[in-house]
ModelCIF file with pLDDT and N, C-alpha, C, O atoms, coordinates in Angstrom:
data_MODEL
#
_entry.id   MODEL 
#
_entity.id                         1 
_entity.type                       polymer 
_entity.pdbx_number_of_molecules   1 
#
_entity_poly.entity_id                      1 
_entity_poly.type                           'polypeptide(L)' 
_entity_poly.nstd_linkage                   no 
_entity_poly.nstd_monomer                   no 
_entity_poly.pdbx_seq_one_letter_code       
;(UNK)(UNK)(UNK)(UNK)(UNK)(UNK)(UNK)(UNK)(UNK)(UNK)(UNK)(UNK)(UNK)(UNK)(UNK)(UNK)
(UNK)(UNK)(UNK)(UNK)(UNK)(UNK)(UNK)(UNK)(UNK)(UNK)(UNK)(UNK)(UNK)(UNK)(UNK)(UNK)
(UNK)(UNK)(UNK)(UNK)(UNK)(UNK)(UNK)(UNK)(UNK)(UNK)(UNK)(UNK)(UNK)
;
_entity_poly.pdbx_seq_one_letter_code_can   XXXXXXXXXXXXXXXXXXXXXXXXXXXXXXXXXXXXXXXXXXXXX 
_entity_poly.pdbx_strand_id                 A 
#
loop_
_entity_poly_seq.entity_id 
_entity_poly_seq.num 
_entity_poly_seq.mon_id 
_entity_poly_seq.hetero 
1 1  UNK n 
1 2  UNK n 
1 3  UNK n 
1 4  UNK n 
1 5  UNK n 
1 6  UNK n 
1 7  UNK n 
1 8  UNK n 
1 9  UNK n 
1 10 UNK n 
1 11 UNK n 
1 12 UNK n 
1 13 UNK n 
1 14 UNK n 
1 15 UNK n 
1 16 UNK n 
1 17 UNK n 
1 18 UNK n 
1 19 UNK n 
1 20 UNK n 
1 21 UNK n 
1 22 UNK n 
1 23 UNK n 
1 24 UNK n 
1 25 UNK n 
1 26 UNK n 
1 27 UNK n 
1 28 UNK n 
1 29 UNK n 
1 30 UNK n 
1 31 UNK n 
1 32 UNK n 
1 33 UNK n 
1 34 UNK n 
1 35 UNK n 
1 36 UNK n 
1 37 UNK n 
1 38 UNK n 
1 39 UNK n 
1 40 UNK n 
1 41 UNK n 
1 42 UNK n 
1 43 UNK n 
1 44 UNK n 
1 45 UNK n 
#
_struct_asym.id          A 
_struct_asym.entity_id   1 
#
loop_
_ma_qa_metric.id 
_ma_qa_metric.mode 
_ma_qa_metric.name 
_ma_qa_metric.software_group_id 
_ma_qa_metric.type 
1 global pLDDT . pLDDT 
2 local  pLDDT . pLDDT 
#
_ma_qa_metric_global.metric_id      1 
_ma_qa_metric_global.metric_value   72.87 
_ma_qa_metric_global.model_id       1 
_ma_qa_metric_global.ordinal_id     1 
#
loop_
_ma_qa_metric_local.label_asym_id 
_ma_qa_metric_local.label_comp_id 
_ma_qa_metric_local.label_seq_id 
_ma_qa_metric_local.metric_id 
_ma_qa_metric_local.metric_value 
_ma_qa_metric_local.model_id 
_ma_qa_metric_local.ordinal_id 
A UNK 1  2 92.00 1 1  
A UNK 2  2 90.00 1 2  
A UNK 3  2 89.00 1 3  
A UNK 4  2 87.00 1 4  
A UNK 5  2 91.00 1 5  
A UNK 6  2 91.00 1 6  
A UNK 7  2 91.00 1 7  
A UNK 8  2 91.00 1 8  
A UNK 9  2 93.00 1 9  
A UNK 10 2 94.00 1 10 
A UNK 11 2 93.00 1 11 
A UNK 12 2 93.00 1 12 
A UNK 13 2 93.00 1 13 
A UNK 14 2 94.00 1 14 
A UNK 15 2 92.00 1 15 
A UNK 16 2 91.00 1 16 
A UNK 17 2 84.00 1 17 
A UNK 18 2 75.00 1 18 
A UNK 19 2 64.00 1 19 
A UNK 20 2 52.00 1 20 
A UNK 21 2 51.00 1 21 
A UNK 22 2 45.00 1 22 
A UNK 23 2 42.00 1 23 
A UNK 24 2 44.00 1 24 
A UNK 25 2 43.00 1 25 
A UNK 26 2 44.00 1 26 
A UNK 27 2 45.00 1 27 
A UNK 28 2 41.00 1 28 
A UNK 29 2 40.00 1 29 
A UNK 30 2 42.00 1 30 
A UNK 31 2 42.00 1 31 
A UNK 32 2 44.00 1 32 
A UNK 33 2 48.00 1 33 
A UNK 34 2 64.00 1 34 
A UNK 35 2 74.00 1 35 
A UNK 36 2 82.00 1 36 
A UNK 37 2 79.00 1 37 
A UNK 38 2 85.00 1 38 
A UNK 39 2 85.00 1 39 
A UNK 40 2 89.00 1 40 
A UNK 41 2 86.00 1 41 
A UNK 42 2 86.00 1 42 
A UNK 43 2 83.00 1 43 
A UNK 44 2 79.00 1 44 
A UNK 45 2 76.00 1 45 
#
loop_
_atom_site.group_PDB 
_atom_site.id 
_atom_site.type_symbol 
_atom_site.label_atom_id 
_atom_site.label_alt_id 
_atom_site.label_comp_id 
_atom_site.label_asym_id 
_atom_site.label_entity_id 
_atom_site.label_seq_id 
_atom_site.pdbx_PDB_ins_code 
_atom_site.Cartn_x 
_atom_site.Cartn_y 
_atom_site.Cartn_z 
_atom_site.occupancy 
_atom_site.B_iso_or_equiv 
_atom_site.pdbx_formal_charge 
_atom_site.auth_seq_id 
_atom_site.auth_comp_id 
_atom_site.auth_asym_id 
_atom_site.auth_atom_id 
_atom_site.pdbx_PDB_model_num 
ATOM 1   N N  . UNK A 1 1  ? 0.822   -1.218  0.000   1.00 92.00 ? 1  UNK A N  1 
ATOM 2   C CA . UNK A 1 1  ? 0.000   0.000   0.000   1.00 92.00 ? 1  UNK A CA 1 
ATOM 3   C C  . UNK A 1 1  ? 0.854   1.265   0.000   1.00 92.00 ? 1  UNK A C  1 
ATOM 4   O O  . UNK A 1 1  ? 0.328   2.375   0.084   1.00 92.00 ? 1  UNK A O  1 
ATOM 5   N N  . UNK A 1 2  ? 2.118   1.101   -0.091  1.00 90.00 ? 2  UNK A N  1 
ATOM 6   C CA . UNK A 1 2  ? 2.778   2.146   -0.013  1.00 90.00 ? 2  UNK A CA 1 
ATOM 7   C C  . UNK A 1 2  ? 3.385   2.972   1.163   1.00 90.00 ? 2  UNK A C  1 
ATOM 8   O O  . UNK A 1 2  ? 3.999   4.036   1.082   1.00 90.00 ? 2  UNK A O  1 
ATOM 9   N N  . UNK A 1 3  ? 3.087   2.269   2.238   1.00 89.00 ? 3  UNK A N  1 
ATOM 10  C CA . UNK A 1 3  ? 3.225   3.013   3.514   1.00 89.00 ? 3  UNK A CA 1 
ATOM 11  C C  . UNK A 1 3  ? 4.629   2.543   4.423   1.00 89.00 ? 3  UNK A C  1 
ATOM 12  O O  . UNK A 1 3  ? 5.109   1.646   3.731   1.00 89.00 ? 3  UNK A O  1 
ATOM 13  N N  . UNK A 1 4  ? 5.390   2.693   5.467   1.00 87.00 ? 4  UNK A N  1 
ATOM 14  C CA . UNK A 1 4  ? 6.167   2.361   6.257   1.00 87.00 ? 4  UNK A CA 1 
ATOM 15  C C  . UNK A 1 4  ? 5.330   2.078   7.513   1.00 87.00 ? 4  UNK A C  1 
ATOM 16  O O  . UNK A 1 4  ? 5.574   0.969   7.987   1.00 87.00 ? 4  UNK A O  1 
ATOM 17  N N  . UNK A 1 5  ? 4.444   2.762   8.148   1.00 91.00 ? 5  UNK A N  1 
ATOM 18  C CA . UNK A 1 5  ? 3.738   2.057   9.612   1.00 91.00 ? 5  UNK A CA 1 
ATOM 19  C C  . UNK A 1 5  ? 2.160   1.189   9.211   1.00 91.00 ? 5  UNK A C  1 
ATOM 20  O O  . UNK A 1 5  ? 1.751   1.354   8.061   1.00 91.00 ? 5  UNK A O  1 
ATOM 21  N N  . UNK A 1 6  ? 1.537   0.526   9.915   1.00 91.00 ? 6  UNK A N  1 
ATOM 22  C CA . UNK A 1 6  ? 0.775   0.155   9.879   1.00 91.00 ? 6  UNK A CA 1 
ATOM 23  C C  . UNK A 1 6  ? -0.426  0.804   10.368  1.00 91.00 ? 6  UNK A C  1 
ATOM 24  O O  . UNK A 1 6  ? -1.564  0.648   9.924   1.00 91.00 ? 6  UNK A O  1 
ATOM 25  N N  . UNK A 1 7  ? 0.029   1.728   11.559  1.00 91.00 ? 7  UNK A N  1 
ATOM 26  C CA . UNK A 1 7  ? -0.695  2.473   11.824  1.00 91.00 ? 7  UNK A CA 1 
ATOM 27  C C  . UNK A 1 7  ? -0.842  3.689   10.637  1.00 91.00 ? 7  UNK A C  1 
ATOM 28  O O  . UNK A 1 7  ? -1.470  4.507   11.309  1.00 91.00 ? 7  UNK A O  1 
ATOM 29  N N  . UNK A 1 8  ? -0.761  3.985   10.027  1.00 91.00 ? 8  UNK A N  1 
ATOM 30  C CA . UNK A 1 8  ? -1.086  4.659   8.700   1.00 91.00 ? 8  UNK A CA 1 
ATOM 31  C C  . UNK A 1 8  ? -2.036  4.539   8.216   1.00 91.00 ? 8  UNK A C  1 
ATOM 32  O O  . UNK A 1 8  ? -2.779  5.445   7.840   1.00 91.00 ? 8  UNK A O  1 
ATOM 33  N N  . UNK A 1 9  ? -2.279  2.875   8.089   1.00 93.00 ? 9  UNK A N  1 
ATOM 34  C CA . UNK A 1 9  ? -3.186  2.479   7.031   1.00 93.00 ? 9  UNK A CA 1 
ATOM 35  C C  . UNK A 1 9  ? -4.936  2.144   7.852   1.00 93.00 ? 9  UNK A C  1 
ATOM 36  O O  . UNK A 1 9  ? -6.047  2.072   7.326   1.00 93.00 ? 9  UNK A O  1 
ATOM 37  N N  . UNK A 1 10 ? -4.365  1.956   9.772   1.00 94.00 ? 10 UNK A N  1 
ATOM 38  C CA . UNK A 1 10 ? -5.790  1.361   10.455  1.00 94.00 ? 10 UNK A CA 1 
ATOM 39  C C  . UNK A 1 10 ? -6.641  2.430   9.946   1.00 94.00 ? 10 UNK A C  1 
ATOM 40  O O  . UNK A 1 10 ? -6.115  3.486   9.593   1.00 94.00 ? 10 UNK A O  1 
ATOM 41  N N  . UNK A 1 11 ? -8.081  2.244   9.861   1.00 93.00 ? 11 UNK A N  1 
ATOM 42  C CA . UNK A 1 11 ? -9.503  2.962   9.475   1.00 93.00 ? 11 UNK A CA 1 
ATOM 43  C C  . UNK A 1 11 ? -9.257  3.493   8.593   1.00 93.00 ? 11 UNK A C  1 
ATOM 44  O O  . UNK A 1 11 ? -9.736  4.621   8.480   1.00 93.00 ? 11 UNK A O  1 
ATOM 45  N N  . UNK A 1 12 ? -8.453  3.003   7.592   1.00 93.00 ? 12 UNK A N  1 
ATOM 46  C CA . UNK A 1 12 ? -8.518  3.655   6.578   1.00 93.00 ? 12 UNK A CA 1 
ATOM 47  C C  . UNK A 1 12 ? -8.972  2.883   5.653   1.00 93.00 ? 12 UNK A C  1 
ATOM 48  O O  . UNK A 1 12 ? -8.685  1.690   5.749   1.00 93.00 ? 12 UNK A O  1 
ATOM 49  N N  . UNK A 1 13 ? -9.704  3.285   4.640   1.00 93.00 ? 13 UNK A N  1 
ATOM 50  C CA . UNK A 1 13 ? -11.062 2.345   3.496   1.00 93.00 ? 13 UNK A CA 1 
ATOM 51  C C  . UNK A 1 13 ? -10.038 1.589   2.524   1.00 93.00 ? 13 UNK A C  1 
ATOM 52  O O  . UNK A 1 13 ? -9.262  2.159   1.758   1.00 93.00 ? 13 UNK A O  1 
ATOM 53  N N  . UNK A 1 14 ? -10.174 0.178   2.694   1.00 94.00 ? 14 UNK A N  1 
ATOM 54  C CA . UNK A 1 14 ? -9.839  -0.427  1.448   1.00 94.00 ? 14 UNK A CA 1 
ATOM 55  C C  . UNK A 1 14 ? -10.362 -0.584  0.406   1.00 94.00 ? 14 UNK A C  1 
ATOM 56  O O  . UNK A 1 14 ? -11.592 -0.607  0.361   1.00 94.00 ? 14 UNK A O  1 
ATOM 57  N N  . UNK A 1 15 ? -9.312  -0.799  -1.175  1.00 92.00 ? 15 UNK A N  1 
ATOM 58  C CA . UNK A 1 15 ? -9.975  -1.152  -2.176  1.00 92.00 ? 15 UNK A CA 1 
ATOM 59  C C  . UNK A 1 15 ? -11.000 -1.898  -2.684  1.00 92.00 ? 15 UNK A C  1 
ATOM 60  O O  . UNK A 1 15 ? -11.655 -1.703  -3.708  1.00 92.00 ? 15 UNK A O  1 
ATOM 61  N N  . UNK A 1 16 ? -11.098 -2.987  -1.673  1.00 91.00 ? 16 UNK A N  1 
ATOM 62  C CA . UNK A 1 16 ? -11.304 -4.219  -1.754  1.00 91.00 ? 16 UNK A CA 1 
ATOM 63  C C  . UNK A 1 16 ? -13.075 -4.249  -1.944  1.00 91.00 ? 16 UNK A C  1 
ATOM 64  O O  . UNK A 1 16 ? -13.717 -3.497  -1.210  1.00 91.00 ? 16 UNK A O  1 
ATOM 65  N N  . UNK A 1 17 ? -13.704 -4.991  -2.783  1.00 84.00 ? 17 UNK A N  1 
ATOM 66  C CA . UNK A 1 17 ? -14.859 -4.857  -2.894  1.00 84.00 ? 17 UNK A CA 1 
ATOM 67  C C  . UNK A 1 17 ? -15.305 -6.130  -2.053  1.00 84.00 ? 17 UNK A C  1 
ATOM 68  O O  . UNK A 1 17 ? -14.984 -7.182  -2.606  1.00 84.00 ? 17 UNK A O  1 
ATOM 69  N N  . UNK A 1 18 ? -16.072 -6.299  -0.659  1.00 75.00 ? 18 UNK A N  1 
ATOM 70  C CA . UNK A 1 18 ? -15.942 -7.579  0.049   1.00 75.00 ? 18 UNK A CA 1 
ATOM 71  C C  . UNK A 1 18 ? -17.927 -8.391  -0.094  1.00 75.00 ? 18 UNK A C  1 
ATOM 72  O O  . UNK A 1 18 ? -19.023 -8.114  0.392   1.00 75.00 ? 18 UNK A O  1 
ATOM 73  N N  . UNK A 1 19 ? -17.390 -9.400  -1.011  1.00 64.00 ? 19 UNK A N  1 
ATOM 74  C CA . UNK A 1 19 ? -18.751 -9.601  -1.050  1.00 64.00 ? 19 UNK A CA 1 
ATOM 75  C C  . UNK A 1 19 ? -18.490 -10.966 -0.440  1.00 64.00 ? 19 UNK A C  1 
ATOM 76  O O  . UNK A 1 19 ? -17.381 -11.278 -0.006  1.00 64.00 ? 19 UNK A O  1 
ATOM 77  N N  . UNK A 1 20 ? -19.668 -11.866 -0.416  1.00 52.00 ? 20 UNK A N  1 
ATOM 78  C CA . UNK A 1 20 ? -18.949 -13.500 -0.047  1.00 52.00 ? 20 UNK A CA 1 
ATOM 79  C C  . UNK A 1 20 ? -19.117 -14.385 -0.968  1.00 52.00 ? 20 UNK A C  1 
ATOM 80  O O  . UNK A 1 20 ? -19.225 -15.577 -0.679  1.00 52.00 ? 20 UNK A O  1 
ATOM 81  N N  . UNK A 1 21 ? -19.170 -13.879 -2.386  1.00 51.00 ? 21 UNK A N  1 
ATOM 82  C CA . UNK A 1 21 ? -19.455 -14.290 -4.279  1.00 51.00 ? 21 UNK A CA 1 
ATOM 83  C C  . UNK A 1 21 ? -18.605 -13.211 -4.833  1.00 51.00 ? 21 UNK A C  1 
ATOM 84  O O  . UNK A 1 21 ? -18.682 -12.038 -4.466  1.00 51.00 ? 21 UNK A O  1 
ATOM 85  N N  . UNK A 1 22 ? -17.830 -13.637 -5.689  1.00 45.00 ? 22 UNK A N  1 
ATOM 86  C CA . UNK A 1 22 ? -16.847 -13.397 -6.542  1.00 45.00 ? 22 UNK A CA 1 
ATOM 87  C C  . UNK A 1 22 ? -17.908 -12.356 -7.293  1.00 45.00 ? 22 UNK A C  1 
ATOM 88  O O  . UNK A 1 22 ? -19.016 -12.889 -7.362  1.00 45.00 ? 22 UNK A O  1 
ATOM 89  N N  . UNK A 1 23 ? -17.886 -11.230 -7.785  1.00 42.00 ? 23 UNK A N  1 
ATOM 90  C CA . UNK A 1 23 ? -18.786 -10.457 -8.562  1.00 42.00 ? 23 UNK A CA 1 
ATOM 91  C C  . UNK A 1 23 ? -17.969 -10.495 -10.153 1.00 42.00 ? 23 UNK A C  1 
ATOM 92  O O  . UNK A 1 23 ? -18.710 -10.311 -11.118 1.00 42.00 ? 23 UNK A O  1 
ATOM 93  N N  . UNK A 1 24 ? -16.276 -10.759 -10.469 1.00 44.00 ? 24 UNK A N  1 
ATOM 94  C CA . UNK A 1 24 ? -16.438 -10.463 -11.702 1.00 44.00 ? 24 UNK A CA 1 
ATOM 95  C C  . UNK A 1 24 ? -16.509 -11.808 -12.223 1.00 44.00 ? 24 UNK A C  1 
ATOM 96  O O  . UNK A 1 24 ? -16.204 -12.434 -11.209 1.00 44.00 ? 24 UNK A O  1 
ATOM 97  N N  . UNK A 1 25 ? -16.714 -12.711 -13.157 1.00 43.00 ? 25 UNK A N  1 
ATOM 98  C CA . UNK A 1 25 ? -16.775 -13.805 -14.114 1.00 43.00 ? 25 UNK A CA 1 
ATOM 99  C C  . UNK A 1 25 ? -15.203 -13.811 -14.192 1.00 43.00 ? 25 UNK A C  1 
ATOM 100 O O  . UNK A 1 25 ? -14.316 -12.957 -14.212 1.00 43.00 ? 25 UNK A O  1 
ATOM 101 N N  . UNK A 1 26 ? -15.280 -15.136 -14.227 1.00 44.00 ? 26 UNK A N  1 
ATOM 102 C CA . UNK A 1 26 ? -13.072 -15.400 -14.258 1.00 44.00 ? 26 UNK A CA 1 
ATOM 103 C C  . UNK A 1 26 ? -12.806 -15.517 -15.675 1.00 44.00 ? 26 UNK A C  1 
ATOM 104 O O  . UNK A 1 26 ? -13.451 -16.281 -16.393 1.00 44.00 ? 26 UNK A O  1 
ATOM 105 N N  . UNK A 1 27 ? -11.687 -14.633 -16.176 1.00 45.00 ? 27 UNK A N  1 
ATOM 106 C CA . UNK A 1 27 ? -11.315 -14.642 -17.028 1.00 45.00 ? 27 UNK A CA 1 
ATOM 107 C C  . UNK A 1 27 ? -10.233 -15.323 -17.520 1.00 45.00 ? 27 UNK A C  1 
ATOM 108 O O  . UNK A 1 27 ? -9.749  -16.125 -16.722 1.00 45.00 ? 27 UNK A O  1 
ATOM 109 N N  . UNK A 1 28 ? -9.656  -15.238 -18.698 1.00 41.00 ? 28 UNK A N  1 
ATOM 110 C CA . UNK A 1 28 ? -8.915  -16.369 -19.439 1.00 41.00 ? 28 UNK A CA 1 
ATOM 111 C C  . UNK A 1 28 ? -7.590  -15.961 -18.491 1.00 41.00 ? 28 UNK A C  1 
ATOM 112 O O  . UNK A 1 28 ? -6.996  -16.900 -17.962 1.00 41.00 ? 28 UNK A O  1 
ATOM 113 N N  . UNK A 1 29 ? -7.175  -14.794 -18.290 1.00 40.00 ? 29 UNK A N  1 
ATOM 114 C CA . UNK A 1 29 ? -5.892  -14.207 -17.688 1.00 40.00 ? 29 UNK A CA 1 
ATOM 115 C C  . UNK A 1 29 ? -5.947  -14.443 -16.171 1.00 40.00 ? 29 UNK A C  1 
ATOM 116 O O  . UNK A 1 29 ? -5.056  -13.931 -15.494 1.00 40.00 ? 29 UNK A O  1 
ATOM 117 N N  . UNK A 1 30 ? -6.846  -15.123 -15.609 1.00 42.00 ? 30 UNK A N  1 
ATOM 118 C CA . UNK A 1 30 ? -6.666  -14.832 -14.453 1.00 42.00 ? 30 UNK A CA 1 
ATOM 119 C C  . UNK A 1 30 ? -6.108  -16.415 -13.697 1.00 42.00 ? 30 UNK A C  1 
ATOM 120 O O  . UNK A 1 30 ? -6.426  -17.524 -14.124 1.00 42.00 ? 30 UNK A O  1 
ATOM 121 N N  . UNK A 1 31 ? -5.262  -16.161 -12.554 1.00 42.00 ? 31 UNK A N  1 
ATOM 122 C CA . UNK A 1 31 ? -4.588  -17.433 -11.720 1.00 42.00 ? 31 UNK A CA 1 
ATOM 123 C C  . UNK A 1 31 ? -5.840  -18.085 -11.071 1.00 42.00 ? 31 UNK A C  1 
ATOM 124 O O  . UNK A 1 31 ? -5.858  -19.282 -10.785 1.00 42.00 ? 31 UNK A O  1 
ATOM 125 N N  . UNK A 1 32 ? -6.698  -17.398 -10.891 1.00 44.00 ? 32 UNK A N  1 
ATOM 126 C CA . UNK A 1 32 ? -7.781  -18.429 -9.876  1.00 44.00 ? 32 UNK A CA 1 
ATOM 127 C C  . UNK A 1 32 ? -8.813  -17.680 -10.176 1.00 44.00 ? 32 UNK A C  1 
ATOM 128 O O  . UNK A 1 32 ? -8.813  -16.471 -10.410 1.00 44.00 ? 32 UNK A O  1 
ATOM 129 N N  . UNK A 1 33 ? -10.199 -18.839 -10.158 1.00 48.00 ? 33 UNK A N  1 
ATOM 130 C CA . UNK A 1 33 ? -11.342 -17.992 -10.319 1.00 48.00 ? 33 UNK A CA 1 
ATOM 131 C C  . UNK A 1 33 ? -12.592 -17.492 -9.728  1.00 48.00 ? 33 UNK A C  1 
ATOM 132 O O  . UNK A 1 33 ? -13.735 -17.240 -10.110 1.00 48.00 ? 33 UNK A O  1 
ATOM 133 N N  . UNK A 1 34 ? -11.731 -17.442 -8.357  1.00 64.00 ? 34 UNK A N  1 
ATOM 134 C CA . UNK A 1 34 ? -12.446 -16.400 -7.400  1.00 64.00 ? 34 UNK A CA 1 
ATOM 135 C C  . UNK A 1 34 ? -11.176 -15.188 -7.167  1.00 64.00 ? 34 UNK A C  1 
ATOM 136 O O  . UNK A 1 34 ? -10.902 -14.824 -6.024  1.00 64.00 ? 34 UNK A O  1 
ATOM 137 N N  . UNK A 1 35 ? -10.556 -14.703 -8.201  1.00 74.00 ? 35 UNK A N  1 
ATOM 138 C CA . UNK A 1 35 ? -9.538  -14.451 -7.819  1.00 74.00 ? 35 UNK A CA 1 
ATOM 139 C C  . UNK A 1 35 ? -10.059 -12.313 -8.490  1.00 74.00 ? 35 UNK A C  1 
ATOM 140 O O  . UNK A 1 35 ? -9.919  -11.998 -9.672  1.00 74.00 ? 35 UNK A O  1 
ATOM 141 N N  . UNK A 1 36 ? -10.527 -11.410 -7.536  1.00 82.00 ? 36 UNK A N  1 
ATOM 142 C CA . UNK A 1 36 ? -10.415 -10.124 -8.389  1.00 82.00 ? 36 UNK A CA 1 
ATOM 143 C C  . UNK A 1 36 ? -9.329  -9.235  -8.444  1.00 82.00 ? 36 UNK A C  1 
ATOM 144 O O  . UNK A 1 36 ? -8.187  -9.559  -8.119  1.00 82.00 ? 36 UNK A O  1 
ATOM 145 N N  . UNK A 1 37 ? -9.716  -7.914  -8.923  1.00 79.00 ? 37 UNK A N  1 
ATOM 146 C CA . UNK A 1 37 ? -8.380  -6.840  -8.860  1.00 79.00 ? 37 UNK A CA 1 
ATOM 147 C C  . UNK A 1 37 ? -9.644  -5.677  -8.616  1.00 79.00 ? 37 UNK A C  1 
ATOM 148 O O  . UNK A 1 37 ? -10.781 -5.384  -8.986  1.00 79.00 ? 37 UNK A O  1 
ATOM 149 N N  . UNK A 1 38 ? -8.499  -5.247  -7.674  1.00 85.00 ? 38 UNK A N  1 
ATOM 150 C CA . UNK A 1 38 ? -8.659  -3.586  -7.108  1.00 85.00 ? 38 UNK A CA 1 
ATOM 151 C C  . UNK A 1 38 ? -7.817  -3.074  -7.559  1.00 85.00 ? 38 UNK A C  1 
ATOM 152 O O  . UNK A 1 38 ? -6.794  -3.517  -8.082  1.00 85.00 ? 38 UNK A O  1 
ATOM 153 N N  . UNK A 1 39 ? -8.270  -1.796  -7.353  1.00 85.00 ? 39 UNK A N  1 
ATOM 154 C CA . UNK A 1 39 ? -6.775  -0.224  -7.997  1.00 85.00 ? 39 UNK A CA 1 
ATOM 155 C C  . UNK A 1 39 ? -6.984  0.429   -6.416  1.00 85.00 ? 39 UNK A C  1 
ATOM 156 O O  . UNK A 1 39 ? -8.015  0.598   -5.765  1.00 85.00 ? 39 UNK A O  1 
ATOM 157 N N  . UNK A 1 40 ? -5.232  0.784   -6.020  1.00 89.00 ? 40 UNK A N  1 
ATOM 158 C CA . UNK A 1 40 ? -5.161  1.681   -4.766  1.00 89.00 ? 40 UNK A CA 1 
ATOM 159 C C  . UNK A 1 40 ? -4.113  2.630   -5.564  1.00 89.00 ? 40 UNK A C  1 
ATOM 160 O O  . UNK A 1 40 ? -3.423  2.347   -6.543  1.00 89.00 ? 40 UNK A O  1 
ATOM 161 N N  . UNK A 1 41 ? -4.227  4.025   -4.728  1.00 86.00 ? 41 UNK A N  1 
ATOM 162 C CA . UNK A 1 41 ? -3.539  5.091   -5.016  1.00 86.00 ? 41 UNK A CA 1 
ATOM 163 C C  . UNK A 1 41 ? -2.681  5.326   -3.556  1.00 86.00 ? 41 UNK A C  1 
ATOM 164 O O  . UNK A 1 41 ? -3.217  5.646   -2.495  1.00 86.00 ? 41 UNK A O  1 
ATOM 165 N N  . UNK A 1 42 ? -1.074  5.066   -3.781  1.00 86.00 ? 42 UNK A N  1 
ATOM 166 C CA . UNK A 1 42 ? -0.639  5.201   -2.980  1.00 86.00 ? 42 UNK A CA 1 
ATOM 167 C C  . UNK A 1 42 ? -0.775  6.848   -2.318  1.00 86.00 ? 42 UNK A C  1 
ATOM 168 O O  . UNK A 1 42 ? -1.648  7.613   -2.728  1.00 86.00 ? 42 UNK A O  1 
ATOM 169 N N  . UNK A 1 43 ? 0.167   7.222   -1.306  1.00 83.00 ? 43 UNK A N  1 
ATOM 170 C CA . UNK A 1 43 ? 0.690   8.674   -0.869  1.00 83.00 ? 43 UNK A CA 1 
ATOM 171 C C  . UNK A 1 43 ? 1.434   9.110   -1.968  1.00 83.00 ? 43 UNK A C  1 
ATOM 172 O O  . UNK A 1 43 ? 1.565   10.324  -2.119  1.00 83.00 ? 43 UNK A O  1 
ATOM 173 N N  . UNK A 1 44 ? 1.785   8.578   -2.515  1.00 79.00 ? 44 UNK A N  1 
ATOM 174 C CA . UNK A 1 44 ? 2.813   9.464   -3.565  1.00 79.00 ? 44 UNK A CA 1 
ATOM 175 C C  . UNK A 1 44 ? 2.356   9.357   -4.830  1.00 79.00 ? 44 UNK A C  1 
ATOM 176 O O  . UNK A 1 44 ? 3.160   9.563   -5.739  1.00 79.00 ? 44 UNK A O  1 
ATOM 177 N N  . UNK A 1 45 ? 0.906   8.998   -5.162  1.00 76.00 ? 45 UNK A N  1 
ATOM 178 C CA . UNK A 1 45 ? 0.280   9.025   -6.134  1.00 76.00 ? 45 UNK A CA 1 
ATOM 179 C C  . UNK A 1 45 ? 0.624   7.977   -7.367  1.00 76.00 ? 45 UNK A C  1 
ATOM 180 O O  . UNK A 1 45 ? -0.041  8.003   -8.403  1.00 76.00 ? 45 UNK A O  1 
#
């Protein structure tokens, strides 16, 4: 995530879309197929 403490990152909102079903369909590129992708923007952009 880009950070040096951990405390940095507590309460802070993850990317992560948390469902308990995979929402995208697995694609040909992917390693596993419950497997998604998020985008994070570090501190330094």
């Amino acid at each position: 995530c880009g950070e040096r403490r951990e405390a940095d990152l507590i309460g802070v909102p993850s990317p992560f879309a948390l469902t308990r079903k995979p929402t995208a369909c697995p694609g040909l590129l992917e390693d596993e197929p419950d497997e998604q992708v998020a985008y994070w923007a570090t501190g330094s952009g």
